[in-house]
Protein backbone atom coordinates (compact mmCIF):
# COMPACT_ATOMS: atom_id res chain seq x y z
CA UNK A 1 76.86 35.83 -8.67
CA UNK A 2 78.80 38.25 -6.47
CA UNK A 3 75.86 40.40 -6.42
CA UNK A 4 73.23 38.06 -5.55
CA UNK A 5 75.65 36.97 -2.67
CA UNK A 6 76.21 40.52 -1.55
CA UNK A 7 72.82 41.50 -1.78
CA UNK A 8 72.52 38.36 0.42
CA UNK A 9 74.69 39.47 3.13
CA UNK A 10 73.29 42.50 3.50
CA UNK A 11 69.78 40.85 4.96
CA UNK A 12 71.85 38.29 7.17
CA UNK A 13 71.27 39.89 10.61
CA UNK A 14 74.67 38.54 12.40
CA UNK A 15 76.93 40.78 14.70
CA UNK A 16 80.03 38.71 13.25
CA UNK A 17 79.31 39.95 9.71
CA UNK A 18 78.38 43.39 10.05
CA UNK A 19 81.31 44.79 8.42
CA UNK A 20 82.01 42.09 6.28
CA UNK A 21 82.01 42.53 2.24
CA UNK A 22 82.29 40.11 -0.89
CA UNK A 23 85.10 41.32 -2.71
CA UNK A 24 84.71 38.47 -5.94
CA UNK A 25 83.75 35.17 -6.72
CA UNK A 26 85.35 32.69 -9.00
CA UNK A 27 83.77 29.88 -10.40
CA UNK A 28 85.23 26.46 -11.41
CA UNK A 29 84.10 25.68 -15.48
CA UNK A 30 82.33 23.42 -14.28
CA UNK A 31 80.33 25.06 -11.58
CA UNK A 32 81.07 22.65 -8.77
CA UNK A 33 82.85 25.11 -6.94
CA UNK A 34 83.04 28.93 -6.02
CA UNK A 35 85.44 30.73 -4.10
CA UNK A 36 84.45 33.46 -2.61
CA UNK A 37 86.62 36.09 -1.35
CA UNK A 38 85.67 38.55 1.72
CA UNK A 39 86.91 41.31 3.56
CA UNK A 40 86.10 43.41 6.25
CA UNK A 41 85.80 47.17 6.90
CA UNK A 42 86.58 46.36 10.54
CA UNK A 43 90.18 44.65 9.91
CA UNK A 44 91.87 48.23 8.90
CA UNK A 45 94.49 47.20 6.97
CA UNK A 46 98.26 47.90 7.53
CA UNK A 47 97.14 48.40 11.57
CA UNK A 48 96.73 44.47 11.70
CA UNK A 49 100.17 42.62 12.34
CA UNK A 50 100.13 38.75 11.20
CA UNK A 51 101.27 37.57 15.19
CA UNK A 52 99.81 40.35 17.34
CA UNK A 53 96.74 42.01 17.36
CA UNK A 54 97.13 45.97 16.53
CA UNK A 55 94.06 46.67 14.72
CA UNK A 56 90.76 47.32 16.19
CA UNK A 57 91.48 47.20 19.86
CA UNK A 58 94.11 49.82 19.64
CA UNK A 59 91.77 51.68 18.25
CA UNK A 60 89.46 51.80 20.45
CA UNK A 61 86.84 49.93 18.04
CA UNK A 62 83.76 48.66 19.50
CA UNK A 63 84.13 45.61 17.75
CA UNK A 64 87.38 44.92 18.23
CA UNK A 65 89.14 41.21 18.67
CA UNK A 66 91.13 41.24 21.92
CA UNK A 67 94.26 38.78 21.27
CA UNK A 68 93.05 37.66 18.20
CA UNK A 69 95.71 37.52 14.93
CA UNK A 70 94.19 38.73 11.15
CA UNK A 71 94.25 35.34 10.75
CA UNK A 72 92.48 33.81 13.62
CA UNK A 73 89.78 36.84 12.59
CA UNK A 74 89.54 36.03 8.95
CA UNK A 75 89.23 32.22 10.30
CA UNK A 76 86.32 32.68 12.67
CA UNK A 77 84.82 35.34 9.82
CA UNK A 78 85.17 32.45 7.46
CA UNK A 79 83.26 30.29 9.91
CA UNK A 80 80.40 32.76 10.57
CA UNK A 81 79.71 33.00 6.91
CA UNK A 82 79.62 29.64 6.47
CA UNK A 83 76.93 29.09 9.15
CA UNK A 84 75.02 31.10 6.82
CA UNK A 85 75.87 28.88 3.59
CA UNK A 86 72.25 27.91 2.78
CA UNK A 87 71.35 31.27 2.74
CA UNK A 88 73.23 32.20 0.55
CA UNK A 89 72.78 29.34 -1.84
CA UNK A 90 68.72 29.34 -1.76
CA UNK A 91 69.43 33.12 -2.58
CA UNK A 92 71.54 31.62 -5.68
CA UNK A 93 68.81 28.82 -6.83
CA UNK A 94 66.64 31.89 -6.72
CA UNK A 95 68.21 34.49 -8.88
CA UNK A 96 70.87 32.73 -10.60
CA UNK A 97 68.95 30.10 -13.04
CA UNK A 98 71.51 28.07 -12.82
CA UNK A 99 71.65 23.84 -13.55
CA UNK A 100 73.66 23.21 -10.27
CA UNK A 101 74.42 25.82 -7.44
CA UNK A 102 78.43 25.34 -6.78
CA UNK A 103 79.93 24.85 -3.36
CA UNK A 104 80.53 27.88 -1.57
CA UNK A 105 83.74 28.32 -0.30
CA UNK A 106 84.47 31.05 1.87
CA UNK A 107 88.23 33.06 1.50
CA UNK A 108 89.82 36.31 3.19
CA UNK A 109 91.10 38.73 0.08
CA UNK A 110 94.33 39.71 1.95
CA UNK A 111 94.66 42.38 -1.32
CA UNK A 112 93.15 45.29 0.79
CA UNK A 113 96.09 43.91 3.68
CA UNK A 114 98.68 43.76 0.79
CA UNK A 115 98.13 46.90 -0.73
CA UNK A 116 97.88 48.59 3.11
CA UNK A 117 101.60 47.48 3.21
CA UNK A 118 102.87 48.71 0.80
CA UNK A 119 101.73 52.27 1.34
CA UNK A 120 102.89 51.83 4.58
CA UNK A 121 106.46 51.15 3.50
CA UNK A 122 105.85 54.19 1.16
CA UNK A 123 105.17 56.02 3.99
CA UNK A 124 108.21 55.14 5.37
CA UNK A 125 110.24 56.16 2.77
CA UNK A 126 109.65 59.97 3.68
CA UNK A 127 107.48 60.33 6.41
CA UNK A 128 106.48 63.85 5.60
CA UNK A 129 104.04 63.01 2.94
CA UNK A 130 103.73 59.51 3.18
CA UNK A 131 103.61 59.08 -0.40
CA UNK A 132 107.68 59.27 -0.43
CA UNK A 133 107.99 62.36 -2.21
CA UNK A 134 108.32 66.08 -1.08
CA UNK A 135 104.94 67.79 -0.31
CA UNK A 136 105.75 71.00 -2.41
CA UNK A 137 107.80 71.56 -5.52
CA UNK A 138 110.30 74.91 -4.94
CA UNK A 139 110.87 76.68 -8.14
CA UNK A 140 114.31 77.19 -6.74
CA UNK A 141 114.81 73.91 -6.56
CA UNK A 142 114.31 73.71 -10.09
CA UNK A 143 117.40 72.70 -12.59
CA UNK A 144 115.38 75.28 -15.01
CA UNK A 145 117.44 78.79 -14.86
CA UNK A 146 114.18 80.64 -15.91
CA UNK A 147 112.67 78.89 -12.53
CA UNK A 148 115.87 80.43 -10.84
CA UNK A 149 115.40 84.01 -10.87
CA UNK A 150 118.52 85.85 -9.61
């Protein structure tokens, strides 16, 4: 299903959505509903803040959000997909063979933001690597005397 919606997405010809990606889909047993998480290339991960906008503007991006939160941005992304629902399920009845064609619901995967986070607080641990660790390993630094020579 995540294919056939991606694959979908890709011929949808709207500015909003031009960076947008399906990142998975999960489907109740019963097939009434399907949640379908999105990101976007454009939302850059730890550079967003959750009250100010930080991301694509201060970039310089030419599709940036002026003002906008992540969250006002995943909102309105959420609503431009949506305009686009019965695309995506006519591409469904088409390729999926499927008895009923679940409701689409449309959610941002914050993983990308979550995992941008936290290797920005690694980062912050020891800024000279970012990966809070030292770049280079001294043999002198070693505890090993035949590391040590002297």
């Amino acid at each position: 299903m995540l294919e056939i919606l991606a694959e979908e997405l890709e011929t949808i010809e709207d500015p909003a959505l031009e960076f947008v990606f399906f990142s998975a889909v999960e489907v109740d047993k019963d097939l009434n509903r399907a949640q379908v998480y999105f990101s976007s290339l454009e939302w850059g991960g730890a550079d967003w803040e959750q009250t100010e906008q930080t991301g694509p503007a201060a970039r310089g991006d030419l599709t940036a959000h002026t003002s906008l939160t992540l969250s006002e941005v995943q909102a309105q992304t959420s609503e431009a997909l949506s305009e686009h629902i019965r695309s995506f399920r006519k591409a469904m009845a088409k390729q999926a063979h499927l008895r009923r064609i679940p409701e689409l619901i449309f959610l941002p995967d914050e993983s990308f933001q979550h995992g941008a986070h936290i290797e920005q607080i690694l980062r912050n641990l020891n800024p000279e690597d970012g990966l809070g660790h030292k770049d280079s390993h001294n043999p002198q630094d070693s505890p090993n005397p035949k590391n040590n020579p002297r």
